[in-house]
PDB file of N, CA and C in Angstrom:
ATOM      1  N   UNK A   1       0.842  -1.177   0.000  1.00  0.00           N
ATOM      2  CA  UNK A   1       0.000   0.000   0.000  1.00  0.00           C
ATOM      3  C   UNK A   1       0.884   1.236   0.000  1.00  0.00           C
ATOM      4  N   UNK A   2       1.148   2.082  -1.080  1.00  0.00           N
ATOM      5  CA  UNK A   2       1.448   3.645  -0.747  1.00  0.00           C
ATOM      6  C   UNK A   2       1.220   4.152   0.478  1.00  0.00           C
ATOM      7  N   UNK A   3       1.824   4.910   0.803  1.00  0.00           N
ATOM      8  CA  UNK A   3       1.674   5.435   2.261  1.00  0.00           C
ATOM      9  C   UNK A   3       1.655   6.975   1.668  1.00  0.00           C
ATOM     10  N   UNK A   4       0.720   7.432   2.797  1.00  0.00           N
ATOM     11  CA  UNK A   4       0.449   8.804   2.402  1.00  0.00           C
ATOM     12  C   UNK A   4      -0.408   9.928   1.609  1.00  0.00           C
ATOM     13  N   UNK A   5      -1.593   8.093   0.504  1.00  0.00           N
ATOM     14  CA  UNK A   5      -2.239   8.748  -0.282  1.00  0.00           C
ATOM     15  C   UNK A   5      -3.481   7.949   0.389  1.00  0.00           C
ATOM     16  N   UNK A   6      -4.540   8.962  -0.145  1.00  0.00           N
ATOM     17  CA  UNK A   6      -5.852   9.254   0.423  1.00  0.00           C
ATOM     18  C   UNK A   6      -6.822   9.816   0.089  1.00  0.00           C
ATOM     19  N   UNK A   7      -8.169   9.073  -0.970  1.00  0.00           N
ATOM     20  CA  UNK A   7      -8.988  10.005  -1.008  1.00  0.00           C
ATOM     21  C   UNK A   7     -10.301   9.261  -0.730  1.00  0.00           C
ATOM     22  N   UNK A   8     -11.200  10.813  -0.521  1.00  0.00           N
ATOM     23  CA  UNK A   8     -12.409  10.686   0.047  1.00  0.00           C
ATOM     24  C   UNK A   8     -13.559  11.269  -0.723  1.00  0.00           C
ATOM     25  N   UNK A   9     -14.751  10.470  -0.990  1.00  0.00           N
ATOM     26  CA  UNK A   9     -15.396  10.834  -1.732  1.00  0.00           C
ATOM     27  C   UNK A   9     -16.456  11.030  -0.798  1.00  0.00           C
ATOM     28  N   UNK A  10     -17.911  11.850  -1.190  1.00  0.00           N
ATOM     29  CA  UNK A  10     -18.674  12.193  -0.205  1.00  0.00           C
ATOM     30  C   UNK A  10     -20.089  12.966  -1.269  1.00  0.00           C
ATOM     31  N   UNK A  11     -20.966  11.708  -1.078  1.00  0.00           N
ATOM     32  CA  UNK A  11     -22.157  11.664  -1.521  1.00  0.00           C
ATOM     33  C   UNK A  11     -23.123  11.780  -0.583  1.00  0.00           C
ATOM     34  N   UNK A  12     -23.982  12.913  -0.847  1.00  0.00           N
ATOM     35  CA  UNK A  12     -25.092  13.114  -0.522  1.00  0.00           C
ATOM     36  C   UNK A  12     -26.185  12.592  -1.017  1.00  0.00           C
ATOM     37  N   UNK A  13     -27.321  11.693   0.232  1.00  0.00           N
ATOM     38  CA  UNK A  13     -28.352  10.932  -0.207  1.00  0.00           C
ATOM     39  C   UNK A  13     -29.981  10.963   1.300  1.00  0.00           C
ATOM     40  N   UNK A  14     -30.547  10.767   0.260  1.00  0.00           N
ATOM     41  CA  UNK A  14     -32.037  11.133   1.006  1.00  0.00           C
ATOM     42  C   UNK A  14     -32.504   9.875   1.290  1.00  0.00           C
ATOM     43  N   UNK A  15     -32.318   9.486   2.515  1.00  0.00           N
ATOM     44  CA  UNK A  15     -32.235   8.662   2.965  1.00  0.00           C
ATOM     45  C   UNK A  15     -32.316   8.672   4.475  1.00  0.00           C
ATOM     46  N   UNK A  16     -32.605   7.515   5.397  1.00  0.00           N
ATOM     47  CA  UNK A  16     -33.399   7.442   6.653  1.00  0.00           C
ATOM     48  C   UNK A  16     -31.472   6.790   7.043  1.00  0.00           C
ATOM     49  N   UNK A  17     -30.909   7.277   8.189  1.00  0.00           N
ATOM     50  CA  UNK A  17     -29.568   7.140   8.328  1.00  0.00           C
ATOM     51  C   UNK A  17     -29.219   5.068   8.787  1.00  0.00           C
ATOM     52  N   UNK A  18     -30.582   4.710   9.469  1.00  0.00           N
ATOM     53  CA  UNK A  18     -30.270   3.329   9.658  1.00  0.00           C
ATOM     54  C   UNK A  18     -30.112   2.463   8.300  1.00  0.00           C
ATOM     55  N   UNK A  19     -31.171   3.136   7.387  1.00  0.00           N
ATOM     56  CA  UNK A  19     -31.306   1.904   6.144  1.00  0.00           C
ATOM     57  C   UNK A  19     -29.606   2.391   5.037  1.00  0.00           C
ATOM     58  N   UNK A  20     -29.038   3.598   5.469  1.00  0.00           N
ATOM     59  CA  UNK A  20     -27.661   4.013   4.811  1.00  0.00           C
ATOM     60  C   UNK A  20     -26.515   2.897   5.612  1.00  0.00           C
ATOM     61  N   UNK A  21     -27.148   2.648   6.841  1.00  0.00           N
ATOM     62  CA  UNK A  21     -26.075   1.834   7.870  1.00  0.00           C
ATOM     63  C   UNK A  21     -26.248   0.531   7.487  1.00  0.00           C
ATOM     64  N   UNK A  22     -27.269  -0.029   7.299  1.00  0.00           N
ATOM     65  CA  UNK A  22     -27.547  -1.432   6.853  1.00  0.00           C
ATOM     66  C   UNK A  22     -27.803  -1.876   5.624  1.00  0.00           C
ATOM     67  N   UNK A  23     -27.460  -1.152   4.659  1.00  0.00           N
ATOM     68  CA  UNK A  23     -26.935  -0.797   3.150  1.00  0.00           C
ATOM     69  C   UNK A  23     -25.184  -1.943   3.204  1.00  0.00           C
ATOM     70  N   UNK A  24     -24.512  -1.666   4.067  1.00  0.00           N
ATOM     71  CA  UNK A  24     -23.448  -1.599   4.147  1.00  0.00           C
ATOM     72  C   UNK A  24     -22.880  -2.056   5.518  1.00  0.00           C
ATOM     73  N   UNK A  25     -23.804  -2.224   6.368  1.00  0.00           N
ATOM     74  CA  UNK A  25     -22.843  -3.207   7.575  1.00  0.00           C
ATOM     75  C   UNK A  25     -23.931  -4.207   8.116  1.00  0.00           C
ATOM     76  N   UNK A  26     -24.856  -4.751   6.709  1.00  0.00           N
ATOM     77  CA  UNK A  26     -25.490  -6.095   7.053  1.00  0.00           C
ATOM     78  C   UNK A  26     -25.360  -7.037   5.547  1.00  0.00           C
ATOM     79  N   UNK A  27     -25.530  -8.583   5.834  1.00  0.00           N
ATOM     80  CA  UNK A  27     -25.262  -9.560   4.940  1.00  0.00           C
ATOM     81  C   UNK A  27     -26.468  -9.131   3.487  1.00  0.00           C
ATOM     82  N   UNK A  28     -27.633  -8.652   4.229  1.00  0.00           N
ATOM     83  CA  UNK A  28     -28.762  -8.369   3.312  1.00  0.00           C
ATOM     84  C   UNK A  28     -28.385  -7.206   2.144  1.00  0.00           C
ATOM     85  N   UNK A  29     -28.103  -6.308   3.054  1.00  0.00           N
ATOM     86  CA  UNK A  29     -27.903  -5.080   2.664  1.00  0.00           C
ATOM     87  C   UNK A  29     -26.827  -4.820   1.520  1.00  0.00           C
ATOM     88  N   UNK A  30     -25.753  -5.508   1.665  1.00  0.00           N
ATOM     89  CA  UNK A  30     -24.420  -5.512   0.852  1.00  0.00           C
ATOM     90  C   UNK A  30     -24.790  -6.786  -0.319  1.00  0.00           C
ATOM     91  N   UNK A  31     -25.756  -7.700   0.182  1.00  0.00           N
ATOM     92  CA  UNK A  31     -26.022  -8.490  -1.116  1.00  0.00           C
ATOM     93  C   UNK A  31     -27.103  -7.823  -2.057  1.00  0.00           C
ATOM     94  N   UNK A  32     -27.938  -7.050  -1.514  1.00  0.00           N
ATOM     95  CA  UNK A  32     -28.434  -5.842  -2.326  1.00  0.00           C
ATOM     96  C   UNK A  32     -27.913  -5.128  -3.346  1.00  0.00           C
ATOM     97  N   UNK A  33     -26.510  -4.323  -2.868  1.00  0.00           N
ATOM     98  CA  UNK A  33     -25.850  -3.549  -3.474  1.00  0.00           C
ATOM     99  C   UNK A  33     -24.712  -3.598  -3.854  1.00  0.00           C
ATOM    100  N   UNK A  34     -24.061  -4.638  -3.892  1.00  0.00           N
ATOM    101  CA  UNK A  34     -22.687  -5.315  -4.060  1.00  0.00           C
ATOM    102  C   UNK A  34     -22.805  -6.233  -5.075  1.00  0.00           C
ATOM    103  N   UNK A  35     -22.605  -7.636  -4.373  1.00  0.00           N
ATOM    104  CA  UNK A  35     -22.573  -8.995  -4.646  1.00  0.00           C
ATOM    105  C   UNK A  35     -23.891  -9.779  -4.320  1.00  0.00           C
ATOM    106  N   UNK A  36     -24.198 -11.065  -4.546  1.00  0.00           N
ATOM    107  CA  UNK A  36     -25.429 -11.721  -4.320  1.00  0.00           C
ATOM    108  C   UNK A  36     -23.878 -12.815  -3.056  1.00  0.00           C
ATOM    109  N   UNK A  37     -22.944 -13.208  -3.190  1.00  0.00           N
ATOM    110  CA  UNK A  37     -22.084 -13.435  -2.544  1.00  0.00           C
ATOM    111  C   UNK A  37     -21.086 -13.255  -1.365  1.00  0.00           C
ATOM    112  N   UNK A  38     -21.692 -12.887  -0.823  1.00  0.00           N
ATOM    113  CA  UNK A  38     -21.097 -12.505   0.535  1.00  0.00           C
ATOM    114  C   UNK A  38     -21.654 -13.322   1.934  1.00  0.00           C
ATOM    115  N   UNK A  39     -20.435 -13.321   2.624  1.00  0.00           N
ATOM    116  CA  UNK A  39     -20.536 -14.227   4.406  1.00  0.00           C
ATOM    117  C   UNK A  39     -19.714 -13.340   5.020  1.00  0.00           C
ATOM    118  N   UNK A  40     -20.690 -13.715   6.326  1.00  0.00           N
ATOM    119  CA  UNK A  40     -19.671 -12.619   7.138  1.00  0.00           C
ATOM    120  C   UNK A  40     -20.826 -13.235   8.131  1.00  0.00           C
ATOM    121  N   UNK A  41     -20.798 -11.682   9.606  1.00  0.00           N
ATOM    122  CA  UNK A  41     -21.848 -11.220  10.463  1.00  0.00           C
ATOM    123  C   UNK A  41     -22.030  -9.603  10.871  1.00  0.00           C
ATOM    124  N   UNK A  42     -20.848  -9.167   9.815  1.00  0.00           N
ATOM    125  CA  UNK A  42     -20.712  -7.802  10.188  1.00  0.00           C
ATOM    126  C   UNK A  42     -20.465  -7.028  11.837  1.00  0.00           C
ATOM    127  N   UNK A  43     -20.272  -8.219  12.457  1.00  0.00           N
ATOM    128  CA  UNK A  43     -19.873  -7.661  13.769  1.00  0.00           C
ATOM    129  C   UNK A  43     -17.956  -7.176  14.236  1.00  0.00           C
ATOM    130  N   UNK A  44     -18.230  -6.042  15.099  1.00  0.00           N
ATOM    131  CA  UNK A  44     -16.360  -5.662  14.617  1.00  0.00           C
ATOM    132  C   UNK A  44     -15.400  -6.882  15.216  1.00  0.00           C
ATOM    133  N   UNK A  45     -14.627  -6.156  14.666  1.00  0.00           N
ATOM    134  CA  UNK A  45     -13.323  -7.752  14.653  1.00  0.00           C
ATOM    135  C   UNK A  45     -13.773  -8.507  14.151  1.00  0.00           C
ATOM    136  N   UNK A  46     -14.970  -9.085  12.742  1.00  0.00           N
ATOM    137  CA  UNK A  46     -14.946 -10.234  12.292  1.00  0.00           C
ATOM    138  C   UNK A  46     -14.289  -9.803  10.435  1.00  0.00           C
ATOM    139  N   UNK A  47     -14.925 -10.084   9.445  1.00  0.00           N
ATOM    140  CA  UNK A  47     -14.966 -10.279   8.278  1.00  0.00           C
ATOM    141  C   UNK A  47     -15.674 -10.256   7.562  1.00  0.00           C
ATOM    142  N   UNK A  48     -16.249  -9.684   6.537  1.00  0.00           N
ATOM    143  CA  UNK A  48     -17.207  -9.739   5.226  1.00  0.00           C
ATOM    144  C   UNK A  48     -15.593 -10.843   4.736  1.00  0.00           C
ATOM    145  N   UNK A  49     -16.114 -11.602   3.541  1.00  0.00           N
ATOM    146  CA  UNK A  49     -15.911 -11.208   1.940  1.00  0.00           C
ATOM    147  C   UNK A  49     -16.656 -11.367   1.312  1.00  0.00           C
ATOM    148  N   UNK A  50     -16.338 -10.971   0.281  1.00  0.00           N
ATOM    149  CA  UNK A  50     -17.250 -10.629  -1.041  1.00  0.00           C
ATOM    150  C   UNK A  50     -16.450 -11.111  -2.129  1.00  0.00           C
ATOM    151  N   UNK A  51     -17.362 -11.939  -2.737  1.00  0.00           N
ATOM    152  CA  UNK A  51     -16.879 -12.586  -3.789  1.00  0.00           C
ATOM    153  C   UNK A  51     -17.400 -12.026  -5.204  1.00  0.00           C
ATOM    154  N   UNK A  52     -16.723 -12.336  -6.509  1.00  0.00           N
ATOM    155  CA  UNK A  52     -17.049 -11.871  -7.748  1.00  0.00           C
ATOM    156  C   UNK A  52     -16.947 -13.040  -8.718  1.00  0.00           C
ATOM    157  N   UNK A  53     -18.049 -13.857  -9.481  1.00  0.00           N
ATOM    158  CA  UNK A  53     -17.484 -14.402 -10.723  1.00  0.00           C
ATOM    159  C   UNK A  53     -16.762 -13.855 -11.466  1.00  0.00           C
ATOM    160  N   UNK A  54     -15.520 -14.961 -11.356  1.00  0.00           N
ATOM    161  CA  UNK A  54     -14.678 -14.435 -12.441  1.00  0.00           C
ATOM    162  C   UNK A  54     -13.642 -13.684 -11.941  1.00  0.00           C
ATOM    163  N   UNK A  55     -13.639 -13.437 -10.886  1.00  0.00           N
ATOM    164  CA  UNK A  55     -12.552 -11.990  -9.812  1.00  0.00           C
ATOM    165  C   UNK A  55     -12.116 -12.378  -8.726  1.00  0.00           C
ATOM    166  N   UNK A  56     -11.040 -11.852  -8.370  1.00  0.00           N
ATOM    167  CA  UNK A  56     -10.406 -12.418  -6.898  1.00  0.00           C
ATOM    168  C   UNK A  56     -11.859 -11.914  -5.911  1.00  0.00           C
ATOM    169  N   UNK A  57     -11.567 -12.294  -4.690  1.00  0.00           N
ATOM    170  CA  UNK A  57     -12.646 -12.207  -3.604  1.00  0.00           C
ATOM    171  C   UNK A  57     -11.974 -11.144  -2.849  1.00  0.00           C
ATOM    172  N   UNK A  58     -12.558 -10.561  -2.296  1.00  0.00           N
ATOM    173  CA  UNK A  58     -12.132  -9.218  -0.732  1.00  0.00           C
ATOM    174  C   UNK A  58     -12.848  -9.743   0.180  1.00  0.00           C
ATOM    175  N   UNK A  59     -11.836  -9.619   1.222  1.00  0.00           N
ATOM    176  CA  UNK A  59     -12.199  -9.937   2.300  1.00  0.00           C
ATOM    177  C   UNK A  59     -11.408  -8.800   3.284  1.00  0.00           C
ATOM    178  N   UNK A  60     -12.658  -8.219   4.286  1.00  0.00           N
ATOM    179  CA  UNK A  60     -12.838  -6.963   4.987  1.00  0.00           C
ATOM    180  C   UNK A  60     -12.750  -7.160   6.571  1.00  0.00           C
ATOM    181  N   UNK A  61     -12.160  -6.212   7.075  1.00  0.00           N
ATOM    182  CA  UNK A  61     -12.393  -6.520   9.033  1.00  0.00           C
ATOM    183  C   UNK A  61     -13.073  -5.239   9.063  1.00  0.00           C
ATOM    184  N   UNK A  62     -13.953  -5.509   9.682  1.00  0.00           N
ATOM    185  CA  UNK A  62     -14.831  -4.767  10.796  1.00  0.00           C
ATOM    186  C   UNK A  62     -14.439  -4.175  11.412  1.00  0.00           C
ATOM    187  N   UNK A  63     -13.682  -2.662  11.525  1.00  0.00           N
ATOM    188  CA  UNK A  63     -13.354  -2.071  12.283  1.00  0.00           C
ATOM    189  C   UNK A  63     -14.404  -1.604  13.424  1.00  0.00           C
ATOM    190  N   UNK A  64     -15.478  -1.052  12.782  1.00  0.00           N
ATOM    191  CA  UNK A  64     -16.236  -0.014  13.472  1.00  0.00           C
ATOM    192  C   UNK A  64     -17.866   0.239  12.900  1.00  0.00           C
ATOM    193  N   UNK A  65     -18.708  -0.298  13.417  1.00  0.00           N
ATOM    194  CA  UNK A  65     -20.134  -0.669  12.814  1.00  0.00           C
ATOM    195  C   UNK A  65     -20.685   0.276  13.843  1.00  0.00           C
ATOM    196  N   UNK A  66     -21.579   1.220  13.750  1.00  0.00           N
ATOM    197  CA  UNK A  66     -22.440   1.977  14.744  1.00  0.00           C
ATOM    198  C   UNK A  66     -23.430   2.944  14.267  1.00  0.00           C
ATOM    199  N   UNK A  67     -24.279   3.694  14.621  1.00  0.00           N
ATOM    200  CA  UNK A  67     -25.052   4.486  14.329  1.00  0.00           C
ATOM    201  C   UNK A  67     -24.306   5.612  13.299  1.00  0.00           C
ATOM    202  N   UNK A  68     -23.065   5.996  13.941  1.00  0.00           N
ATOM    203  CA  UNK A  68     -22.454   7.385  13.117  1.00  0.00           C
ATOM    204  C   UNK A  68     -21.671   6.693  12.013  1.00  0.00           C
ATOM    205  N   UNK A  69     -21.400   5.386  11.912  1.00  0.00           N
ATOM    206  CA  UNK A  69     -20.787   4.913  10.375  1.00  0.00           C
ATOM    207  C   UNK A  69     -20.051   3.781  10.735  1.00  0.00           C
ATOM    208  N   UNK A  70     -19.170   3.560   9.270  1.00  0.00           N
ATOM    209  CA  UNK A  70     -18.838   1.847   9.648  1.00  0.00           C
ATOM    210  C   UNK A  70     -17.266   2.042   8.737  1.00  0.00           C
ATOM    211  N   UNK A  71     -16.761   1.405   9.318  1.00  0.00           N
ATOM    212  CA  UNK A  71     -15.300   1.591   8.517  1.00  0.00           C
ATOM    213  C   UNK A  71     -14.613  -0.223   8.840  1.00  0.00           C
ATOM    214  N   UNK A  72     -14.197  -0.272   7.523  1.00  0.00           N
ATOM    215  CA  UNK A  72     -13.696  -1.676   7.130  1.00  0.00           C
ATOM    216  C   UNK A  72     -11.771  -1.317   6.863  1.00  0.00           C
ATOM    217  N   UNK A  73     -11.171  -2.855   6.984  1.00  0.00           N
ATOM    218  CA  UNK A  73      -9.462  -2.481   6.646  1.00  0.00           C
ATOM    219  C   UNK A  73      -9.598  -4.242   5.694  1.00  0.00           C
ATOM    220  N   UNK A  74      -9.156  -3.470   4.546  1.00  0.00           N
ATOM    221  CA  UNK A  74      -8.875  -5.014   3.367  1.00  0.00           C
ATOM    222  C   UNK A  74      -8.142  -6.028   3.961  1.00  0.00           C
ATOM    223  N   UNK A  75      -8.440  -7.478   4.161  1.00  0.00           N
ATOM    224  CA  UNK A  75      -7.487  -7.859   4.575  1.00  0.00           C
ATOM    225  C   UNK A  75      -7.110  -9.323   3.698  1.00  0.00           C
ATOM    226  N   UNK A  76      -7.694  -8.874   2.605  1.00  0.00           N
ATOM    227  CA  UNK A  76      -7.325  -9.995   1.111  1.00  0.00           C
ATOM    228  C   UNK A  76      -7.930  -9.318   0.092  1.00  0.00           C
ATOM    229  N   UNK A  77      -7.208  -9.336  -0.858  1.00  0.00           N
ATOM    230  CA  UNK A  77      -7.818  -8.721  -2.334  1.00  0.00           C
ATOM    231  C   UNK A  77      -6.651  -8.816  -3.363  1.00  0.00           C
ATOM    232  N   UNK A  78      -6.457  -8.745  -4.398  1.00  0.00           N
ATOM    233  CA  UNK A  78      -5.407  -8.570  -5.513  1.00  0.00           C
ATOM    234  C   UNK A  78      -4.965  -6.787  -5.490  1.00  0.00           C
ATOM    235  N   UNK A  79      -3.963  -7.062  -5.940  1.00  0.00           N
ATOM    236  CA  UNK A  79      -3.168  -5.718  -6.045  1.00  0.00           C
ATOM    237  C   UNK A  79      -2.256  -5.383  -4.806  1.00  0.00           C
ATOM    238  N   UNK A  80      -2.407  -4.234  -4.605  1.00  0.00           N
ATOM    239  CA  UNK A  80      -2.160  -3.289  -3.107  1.00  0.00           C
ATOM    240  C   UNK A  80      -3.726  -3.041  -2.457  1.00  0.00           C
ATOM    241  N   UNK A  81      -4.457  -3.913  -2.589  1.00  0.00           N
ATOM    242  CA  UNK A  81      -6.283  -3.521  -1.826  1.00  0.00           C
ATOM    243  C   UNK A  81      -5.760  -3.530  -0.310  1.00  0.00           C
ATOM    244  N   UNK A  82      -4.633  -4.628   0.302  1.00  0.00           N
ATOM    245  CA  UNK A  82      -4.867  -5.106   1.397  1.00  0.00           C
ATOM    246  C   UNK A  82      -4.158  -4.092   2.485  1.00  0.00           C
ATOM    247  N   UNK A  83      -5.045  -3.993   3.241  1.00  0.00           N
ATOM    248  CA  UNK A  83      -4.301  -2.461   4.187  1.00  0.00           C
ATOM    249  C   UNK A  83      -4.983  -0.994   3.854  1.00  0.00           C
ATOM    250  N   UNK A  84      -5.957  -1.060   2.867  1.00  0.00           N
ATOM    251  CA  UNK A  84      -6.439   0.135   3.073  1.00  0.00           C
ATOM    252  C   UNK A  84      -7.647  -0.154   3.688  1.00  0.00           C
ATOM    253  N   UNK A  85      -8.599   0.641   3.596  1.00  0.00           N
ATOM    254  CA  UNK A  85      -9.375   1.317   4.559  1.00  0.00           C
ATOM    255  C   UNK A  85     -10.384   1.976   3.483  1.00  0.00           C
ATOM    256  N   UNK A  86     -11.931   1.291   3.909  1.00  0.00           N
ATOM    257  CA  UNK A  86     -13.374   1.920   3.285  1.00  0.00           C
ATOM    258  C   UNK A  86     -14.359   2.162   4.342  1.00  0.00           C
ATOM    259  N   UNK A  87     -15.566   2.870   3.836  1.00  0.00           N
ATOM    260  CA  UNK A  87     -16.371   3.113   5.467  1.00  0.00           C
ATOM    261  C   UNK A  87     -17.257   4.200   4.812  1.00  0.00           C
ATOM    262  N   UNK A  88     -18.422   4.159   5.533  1.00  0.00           N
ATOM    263  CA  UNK A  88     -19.064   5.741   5.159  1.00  0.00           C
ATOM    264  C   UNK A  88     -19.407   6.218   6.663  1.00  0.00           C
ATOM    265  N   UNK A  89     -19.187   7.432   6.870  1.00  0.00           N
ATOM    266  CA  UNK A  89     -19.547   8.686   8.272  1.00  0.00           C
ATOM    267  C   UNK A  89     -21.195   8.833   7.623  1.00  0.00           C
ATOM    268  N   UNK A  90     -22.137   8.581   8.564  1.00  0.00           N
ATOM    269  CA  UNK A  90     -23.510   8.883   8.419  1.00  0.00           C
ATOM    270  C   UNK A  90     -23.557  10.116   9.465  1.00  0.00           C
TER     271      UNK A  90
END
């Protein structure tokens, strides 16, 4: 992973802040909007991955699941994925 680089994107959406949280830190929610492929429990310190026909799989730790947002650290993927860091601030 580069050290030092960092960006942040920041979308605005009309939306009720739990169903933005469980979009993204439940099995339902991420097979919604992701993959139909994913295991996990979304609880911190565990793991998503998410799998792709045809594509390496990511697999995510649970940093931080809560009302104000959820932040994940790669901890398998192809490339340099592993060691960064995704999440949205609600």
């Amino acid at each position: 992973m580069a050290e030092g680089h960092s960006i942040d994107h920041e979308l605005a959406v009309k939306a009720v802040a739990s169903s933005v949280h469980d979009a993204i830190a439940t099995r339902h929610g991420l097979r919604g909007g992701n993959t139909s492929q994913v295991t996990g429990d979304g609880k911190v310190g565990s793991e998503w991955t998410l799998s792709y026909e045809g594509a390496p799989d990511f697999s995510w730790r649970v940093d931080r699941s809560d009302a104000s947002g959820v932040l994940w650290t790669c901890t398998q993927g192809p490339g340099d994925s592993v060691g960064h860091h995704g999440g949205i601030r609600i």
